[in-house]
Protein backbone atom coordinates (compact mmCIF):
# COMPACT_ATOMS: atom_id res chain seq x y z
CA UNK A 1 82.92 174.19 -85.24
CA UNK A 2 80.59 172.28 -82.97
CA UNK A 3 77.21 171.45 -84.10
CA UNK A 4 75.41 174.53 -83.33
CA UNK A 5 72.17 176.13 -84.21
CA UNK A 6 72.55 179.68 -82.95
CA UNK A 7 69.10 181.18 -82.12
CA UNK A 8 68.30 183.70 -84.96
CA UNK A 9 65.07 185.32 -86.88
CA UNK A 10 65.31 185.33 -90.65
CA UNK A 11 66.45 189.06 -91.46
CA UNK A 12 69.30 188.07 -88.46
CA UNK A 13 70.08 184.44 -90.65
CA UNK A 14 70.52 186.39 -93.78
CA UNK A 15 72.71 188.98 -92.78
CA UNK A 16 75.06 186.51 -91.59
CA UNK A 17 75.02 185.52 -95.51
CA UNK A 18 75.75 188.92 -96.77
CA UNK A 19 78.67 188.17 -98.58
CA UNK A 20 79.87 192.03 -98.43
CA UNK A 21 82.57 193.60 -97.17
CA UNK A 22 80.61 196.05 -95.13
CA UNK A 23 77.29 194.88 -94.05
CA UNK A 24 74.41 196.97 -92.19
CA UNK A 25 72.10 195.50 -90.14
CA UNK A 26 69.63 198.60 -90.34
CA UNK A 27 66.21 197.23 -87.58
CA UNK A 28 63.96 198.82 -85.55
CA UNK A 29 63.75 198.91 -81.53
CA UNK A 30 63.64 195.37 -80.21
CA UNK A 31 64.75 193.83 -83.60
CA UNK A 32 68.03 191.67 -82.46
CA UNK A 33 70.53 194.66 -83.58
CA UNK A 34 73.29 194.23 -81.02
CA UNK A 35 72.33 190.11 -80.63
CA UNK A 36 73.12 189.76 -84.60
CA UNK A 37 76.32 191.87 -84.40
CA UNK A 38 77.13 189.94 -81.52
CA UNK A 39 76.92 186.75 -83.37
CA UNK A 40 78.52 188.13 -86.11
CA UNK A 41 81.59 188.38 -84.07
CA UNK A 42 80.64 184.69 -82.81
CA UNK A 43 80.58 183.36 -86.15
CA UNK A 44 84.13 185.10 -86.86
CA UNK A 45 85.35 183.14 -83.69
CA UNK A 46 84.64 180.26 -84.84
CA UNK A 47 85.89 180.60 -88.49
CA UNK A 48 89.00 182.56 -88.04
CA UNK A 49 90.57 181.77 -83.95
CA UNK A 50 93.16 184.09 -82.53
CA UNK A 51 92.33 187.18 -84.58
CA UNK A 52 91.35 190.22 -82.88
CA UNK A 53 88.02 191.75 -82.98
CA UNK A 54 86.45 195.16 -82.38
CA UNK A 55 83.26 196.04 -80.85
CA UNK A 56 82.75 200.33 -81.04
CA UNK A 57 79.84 201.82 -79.00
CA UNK A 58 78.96 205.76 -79.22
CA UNK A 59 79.76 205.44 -75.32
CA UNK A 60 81.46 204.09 -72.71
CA UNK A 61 78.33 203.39 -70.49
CA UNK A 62 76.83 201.47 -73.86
CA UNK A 63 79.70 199.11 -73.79
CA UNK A 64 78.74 197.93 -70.09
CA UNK A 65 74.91 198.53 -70.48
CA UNK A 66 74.33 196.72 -73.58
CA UNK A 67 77.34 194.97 -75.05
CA UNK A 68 78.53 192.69 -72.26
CA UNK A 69 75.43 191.14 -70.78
CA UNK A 70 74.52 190.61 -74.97
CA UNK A 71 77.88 189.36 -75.51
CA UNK A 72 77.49 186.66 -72.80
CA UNK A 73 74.44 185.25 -73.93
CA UNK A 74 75.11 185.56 -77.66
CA UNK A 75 78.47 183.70 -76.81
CA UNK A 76 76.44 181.07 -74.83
CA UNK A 77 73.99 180.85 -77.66
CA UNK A 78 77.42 179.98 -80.12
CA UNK A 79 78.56 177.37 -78.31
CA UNK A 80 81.22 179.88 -76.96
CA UNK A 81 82.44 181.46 -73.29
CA UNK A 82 82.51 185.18 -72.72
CA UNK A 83 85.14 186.51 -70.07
CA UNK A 84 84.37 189.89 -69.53
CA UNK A 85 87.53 192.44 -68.61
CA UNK A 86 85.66 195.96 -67.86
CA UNK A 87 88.18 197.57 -66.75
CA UNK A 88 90.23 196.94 -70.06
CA UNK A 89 87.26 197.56 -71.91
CA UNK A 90 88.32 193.58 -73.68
CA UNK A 91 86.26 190.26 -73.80
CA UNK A 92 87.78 186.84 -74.26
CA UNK A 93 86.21 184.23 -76.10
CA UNK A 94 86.48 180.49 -75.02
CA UNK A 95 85.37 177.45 -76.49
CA UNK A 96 85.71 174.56 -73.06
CA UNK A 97 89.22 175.79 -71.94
CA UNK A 98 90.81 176.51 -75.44
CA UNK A 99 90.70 180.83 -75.93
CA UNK A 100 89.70 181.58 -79.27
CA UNK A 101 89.60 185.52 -79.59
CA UNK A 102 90.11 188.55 -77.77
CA UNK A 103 87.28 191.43 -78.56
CA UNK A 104 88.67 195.52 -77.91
CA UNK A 105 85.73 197.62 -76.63
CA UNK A 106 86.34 201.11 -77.56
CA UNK A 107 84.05 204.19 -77.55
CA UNK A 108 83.71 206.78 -80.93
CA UNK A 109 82.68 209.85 -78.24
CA UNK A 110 86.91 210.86 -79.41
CA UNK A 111 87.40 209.18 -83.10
CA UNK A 112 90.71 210.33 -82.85
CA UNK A 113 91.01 208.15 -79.82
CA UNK A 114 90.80 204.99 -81.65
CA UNK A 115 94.39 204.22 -82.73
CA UNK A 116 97.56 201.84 -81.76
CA UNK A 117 95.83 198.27 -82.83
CA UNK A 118 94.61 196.37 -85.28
CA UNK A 119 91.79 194.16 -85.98
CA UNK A 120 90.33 191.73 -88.00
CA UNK A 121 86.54 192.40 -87.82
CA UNK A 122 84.40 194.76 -86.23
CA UNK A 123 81.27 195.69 -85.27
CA UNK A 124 79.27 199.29 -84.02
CA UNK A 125 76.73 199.98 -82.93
CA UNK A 126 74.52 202.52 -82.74
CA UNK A 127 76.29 204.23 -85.26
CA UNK A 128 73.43 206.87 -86.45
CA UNK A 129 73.14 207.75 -82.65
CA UNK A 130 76.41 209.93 -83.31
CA UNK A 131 76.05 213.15 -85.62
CA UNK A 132 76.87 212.59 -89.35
CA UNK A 133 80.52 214.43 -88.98
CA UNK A 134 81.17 212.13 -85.98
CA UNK A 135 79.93 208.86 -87.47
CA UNK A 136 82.29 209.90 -90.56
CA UNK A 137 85.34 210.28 -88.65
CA UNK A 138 84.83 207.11 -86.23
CA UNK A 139 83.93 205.11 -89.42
CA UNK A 140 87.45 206.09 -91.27
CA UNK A 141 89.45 205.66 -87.58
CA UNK A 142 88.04 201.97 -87.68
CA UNK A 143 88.52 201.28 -91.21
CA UNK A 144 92.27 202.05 -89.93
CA UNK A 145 92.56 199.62 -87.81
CA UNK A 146 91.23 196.54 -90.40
CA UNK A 147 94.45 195.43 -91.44
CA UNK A 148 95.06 191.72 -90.24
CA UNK A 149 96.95 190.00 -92.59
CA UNK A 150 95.24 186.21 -92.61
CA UNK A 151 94.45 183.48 -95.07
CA UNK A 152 90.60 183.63 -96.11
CA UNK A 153 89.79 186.63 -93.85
CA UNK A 154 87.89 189.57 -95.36
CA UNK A 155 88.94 192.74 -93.16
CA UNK A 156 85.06 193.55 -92.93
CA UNK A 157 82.65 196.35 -90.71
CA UNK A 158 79.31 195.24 -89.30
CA UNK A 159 77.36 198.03 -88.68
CA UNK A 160 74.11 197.88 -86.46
CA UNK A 161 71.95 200.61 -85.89
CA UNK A 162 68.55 202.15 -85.23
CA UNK A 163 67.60 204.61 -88.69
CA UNK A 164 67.78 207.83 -87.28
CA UNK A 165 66.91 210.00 -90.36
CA UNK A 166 69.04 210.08 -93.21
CA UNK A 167 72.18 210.25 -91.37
CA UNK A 168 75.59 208.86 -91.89
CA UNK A 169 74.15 204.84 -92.73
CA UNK A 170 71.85 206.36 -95.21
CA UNK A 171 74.85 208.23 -96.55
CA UNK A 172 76.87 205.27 -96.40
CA UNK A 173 75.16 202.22 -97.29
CA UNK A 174 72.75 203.54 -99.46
CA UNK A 175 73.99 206.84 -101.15
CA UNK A 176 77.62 205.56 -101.59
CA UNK A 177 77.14 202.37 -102.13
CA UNK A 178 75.39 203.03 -104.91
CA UNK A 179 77.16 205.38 -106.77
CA UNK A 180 79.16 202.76 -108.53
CA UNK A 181 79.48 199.14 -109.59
CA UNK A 182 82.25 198.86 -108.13
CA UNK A 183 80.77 199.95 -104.72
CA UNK A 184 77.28 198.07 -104.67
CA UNK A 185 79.81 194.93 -104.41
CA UNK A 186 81.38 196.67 -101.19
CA UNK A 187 78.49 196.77 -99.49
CA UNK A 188 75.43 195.06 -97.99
CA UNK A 189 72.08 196.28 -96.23
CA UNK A 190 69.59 194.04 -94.10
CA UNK A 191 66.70 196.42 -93.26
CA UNK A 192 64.23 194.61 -90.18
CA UNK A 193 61.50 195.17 -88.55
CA UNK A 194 60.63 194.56 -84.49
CA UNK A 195 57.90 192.45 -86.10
CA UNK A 196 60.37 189.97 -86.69
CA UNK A 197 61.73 189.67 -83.52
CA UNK A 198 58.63 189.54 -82.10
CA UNK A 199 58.46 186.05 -80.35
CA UNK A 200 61.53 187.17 -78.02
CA UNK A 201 59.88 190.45 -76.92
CA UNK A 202 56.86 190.96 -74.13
CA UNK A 203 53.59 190.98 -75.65
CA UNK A 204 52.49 194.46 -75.31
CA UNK A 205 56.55 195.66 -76.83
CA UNK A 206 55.40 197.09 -80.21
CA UNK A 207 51.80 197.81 -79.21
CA UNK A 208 53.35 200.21 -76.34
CA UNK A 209 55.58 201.47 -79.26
CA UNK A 210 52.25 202.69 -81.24
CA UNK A 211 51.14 204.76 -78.27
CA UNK A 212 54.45 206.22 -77.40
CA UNK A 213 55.40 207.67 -81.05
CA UNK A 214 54.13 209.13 -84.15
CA UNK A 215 53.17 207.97 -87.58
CA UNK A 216 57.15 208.84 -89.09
CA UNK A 217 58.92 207.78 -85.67
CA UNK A 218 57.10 204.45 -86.21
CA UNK A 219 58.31 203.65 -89.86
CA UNK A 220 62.16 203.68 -88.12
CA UNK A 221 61.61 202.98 -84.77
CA UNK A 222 59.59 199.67 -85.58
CA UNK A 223 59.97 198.98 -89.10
CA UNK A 224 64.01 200.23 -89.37
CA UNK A 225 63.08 202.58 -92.56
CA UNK A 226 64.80 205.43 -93.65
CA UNK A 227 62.35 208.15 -93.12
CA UNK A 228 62.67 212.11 -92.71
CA UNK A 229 62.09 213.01 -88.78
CA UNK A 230 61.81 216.35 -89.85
CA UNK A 231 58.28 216.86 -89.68
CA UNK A 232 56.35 218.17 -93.05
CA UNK A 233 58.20 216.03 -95.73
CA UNK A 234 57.00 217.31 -99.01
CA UNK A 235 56.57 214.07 -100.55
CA UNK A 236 56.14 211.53 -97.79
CA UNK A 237 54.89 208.75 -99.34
CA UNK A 238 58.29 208.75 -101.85
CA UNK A 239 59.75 205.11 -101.34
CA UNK A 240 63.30 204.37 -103.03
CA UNK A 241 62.29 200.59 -103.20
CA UNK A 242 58.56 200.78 -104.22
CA UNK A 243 59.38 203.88 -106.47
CA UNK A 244 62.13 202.50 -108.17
CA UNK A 245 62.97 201.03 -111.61
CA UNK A 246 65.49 199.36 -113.31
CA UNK A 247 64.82 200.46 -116.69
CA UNK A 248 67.48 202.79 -118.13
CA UNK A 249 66.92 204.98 -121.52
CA UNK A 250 66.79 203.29 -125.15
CA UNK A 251 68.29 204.04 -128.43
CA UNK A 252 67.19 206.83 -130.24
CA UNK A 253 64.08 207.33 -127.78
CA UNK A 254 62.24 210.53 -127.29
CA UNK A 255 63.42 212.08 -123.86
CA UNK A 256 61.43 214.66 -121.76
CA UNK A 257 63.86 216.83 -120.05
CA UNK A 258 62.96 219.02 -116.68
CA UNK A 259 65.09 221.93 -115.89
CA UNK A 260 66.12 224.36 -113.29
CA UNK A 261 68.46 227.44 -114.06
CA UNK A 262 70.73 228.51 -111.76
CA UNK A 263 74.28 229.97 -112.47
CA UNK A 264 76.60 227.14 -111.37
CA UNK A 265 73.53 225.06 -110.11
CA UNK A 266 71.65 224.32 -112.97
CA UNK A 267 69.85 220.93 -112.88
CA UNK A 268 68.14 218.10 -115.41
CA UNK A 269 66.27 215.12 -114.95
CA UNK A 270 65.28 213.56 -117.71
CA UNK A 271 62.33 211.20 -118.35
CA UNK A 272 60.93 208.70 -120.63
CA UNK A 273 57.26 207.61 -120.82
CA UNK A 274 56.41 203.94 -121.44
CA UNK A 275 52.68 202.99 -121.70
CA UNK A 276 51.23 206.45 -120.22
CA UNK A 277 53.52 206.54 -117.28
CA UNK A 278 56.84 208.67 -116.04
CA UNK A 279 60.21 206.83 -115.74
CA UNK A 280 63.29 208.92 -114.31
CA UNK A 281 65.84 207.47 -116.08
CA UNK A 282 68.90 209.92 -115.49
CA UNK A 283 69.81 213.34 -114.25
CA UNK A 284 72.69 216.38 -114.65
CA UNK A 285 73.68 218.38 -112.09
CA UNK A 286 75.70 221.74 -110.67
CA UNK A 287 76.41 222.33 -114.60
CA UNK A 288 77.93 226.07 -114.88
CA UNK A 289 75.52 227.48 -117.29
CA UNK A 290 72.53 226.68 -119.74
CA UNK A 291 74.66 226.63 -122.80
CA UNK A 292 76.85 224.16 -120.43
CA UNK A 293 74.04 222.35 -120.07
CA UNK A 294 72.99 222.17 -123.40
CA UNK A 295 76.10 221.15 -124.66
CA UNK A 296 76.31 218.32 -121.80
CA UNK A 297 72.97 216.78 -123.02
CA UNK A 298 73.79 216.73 -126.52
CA UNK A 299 76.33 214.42 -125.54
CA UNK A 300 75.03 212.50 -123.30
CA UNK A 301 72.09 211.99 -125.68
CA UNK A 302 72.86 211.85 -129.42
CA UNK A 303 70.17 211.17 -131.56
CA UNK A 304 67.29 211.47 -129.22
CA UNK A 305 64.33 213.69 -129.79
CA UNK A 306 64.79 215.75 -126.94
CA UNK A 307 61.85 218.17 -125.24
CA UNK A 308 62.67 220.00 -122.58
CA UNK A 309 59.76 221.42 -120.31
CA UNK A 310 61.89 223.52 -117.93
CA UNK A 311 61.02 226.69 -115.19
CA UNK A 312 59.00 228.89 -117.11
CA UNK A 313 61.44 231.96 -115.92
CA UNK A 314 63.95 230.55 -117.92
CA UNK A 315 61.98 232.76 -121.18
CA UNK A 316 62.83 236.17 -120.06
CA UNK A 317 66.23 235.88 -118.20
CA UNK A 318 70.01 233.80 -118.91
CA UNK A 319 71.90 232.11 -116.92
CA UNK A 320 74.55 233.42 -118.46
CA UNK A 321 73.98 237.16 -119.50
CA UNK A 322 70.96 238.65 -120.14
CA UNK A 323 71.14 239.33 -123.55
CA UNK A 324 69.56 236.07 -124.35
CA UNK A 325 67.15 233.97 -122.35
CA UNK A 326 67.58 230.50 -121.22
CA UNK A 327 65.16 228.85 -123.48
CA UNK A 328 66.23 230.84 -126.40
CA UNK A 329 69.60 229.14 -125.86
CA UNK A 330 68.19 225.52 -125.48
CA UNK A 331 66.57 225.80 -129.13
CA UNK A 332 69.86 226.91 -130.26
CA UNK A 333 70.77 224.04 -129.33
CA UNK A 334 67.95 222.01 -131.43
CA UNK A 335 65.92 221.13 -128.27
CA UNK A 336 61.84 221.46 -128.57
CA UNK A 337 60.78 223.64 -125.43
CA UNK A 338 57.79 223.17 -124.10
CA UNK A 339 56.62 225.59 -121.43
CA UNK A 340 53.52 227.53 -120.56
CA UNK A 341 53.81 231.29 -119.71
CA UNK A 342 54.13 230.91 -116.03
CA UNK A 343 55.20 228.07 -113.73
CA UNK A 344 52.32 226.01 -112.01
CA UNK A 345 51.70 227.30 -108.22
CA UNK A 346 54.36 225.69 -106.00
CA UNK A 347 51.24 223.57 -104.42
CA UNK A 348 49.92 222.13 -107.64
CA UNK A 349 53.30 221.21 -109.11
CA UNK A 350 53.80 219.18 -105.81
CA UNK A 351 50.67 217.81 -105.60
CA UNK A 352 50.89 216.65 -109.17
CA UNK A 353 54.31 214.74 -108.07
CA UNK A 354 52.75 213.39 -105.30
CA UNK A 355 49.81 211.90 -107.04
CA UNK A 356 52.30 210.50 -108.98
CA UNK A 357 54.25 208.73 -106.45
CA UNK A 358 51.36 207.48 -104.76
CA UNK A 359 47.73 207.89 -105.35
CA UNK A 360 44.65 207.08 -103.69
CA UNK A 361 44.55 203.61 -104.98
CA UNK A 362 47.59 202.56 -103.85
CA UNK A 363 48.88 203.43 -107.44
CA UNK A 364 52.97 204.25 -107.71
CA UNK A 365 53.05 205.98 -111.29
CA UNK A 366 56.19 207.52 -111.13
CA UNK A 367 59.54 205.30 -111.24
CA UNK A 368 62.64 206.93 -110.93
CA UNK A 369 66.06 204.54 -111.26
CA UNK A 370 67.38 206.02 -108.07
CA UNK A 371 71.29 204.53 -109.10
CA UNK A 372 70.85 206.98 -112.30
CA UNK A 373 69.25 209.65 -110.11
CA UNK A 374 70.54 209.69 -106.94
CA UNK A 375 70.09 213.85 -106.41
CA UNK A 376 66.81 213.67 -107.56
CA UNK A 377 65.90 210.25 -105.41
CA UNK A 378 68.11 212.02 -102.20
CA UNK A 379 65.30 215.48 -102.70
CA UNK A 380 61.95 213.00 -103.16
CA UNK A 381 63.08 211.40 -99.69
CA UNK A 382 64.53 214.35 -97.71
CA UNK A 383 63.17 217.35 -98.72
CA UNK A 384 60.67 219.54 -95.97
CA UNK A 385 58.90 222.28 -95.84
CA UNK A 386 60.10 225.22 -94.17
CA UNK A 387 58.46 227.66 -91.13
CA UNK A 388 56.94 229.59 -93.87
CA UNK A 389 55.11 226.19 -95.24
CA UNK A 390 57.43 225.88 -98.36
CA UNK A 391 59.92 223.66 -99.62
CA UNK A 392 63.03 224.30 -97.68
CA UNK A 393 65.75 225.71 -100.10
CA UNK A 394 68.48 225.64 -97.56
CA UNK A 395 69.56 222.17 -98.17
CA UNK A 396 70.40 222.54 -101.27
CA UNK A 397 67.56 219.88 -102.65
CA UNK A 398 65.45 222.56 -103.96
CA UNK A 399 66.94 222.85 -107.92
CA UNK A 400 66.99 218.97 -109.13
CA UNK A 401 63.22 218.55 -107.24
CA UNK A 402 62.01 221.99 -109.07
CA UNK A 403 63.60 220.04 -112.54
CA UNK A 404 62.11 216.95 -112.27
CA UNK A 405 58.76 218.78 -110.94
CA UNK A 406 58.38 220.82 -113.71
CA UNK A 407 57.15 218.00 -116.43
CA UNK A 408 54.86 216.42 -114.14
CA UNK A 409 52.51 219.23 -113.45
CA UNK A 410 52.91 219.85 -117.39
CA UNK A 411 52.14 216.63 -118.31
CA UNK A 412 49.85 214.68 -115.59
CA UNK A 413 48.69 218.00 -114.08
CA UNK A 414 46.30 217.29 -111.41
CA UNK A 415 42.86 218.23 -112.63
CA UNK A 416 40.40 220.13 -110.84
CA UNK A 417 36.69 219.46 -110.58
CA UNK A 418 34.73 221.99 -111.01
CA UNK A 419 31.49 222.17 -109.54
CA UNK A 420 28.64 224.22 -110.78
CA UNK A 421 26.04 225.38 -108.75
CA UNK A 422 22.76 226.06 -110.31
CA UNK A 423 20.86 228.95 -107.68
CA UNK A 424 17.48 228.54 -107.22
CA UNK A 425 15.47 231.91 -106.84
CA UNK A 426 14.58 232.12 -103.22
CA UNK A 427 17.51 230.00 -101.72
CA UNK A 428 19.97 232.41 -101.06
């Protein structure tokens, strides 16, 4: 390769370094999305010559509106020559005279369209444009076709894209990659802002941006965050990277257990507290039944004093039968329940969560280790509020949020001031 020093803002530089098999270059409007993947496809050129590449575009039209003119500068930028075929839907790559690669342009509009080839490394775009069934299936068509057989060459997916909620990237790259070891290695994330692409946009680009959307369209449109477009998140200030923590649970420590009963939904999340403050360290969920979940704890959690502060319901009903109540069978089962004679109001035991997450001082209280909890993280992120102005329940995000709510409001309740006021005969 030619001494070159492609043109490229940090976030852009270190995705190129992401060492993963699938990388995500997740950026706001403006931010160099298409111009990274584009040199990501460059920098395969270069590195591996004659192996076929894939560029995939939600449509047609976005192939010829925003991945050949990009393609031609990138190229330029690389040291490189793009020869555009439109009618093929193909680019050729040449360095001087000498081809080096051949890209195929195809569209994911028909997933089951994209057959009959094979390449090497590929990029799409756009992907969270598409609806989360359609993502799914264009993302297993393409994973297909990465099947070159060459010396050195990782068969790898470069995904660029705009956040659009949490669709399928969210799903992807942060949900599934993180549900094992194993996976976190698969996988790699860059999230950017427009800010950092700055220089190369007109100087009134991100101002016109704050006068065009609101307050939650911002935090993905300009700074490429995952963020619930929904409007009326119930805990919108619930950050998986500023709320998180590594810590996991210790020998023989006392645990503080939330629960929800529900017959084949029943739900756990279970907390520690170090120096005053709430760490979700782990969670159970869908278990069948509360003696099911009983049993599941005990051995999970051997030798741990265990306290369970769980929906106050739980005292008069079973999930099970109802010839014994839920929290009858949980100190069966030698756990200390701790539980008031009613629930909080829906509003207070949110409100106590939310102080928690985030208070007026710019406080985070509440961790959670989202790889241990990733129900509980998924409902802190995505849950709304329904037409009626509570949480929606139709999502199925309702149970583990109600678990992990529960000890909260018990145990950093939000307190109330009361203010007396002392009449004065003759003022009212």
């Amino acid at each position: 390769m030619p001494n070159i020093n492609p043109t490229l803002n940090v976030p852009q530089a270190r995705f190129l370094q992401l060492p993963n098999k699938f990388r995500a270059f997740v950026a706001g409007f403006g931010s160099g999305k298409t111009w990274v993947g584009c040199s990501s496809l460059c920098d395969k050129s270069w590195e591996f010559p004659k192996v076929p590449l894939g560029y995939f575009a939600p449509t047609y039209p976005q192939i010829r509106d925003i991945f050949f003119p990009t393609i031609e500068e990138v190229a330029f930028d690389w040291g490189l020559k793009a020869k555009i075929y439109e009618s093929n839907k193909e680019v050729d790559l040449y360095y001087g005279r000498q081809w080096r690669s051949k890209i195929l342009c195809r569209s994911m509009e028909k997933p089951h369209t994209i057959v009959g080839f094979k390449v090497g490394h590929s990029l799409i775009d756009e992907l969270d444009v598409m609806n989360k069934d359609k993502a799914q299936q264009a993302w297993r068509k393409i994973i297909a076709r990465m099947r070159v057989n060459h010396p050195g060459l990782i068969n790898g997916i470069d995904v660029a894209t705009t956040p659009e909620g949490f669709k399928f990237t969210y799903e992807q790259f942060v949900k599934e990659a993180n549900s094992t070891s194993e996976k976190r290695a698969l996988y790699g994330m860059i999230q950017a802002s427009t800010y950092d692409n700055a220089k190369n946009l007109p100087d009134d680009y991100i101002s016109s941006l704050f006068e065009s959307y609101p307050p939650q369209l911002i935090s993905a449109y300009l700074k490429g965050q995952f963020v619930n477009l929904t409007s009326g998140a119930v805990y919108p200030d619930f950050d998986r990277k500023l709320n998180h923590t590594d810590e996991e649970i210790k020998s023989r420590e006392p645990l503080i257990i939330g629960m929800d009963f529900n017959v084949l939904k029943m739900a756990a999340v279970v907390y520690v507290i170090r120096e005053g403050k709430p760490l979700a360290l782990d969670e159970l969920v869908d278990a069948r039944d509360t003696p099911t979940m009983a049993k599941l704890i005990n051995e999970r959690f051997p030798f741990h004093e265990i306290t369970v502060i769980p929906d106050a319901a739980g005292q008069a009903k079973s999930s099970k039968n109802s010839s014994e109540s839920d929290h009858a069978i949980l100190r069966e089962h030698g756990f200390r329940v701790e539980v008031d004679g009613t629930n909080p109001a829906i509003k207070d035991r949110i409100n106590a969560v939310n102080a928690l997450i985030l208070n007026g001082d710019g406080e985070r209280t509440l961790k959670v280790n989202t790889n241990k909890c990733p129900r509980f993280t998924e409902t802190l992120e995505q849950q709304v509020y329904d037409k009626f102005g509570m949480p929606d329940k139709t999502a199925g995000l309702d149970h583990v949020g109600d678990a992990g709510g529960y000890p909260l409001a018990k145990r950093f309740p939000i307190i109330r001031r009361v203010v007396s006021v002392r009449r004065i005969r003759g003022m009212f």
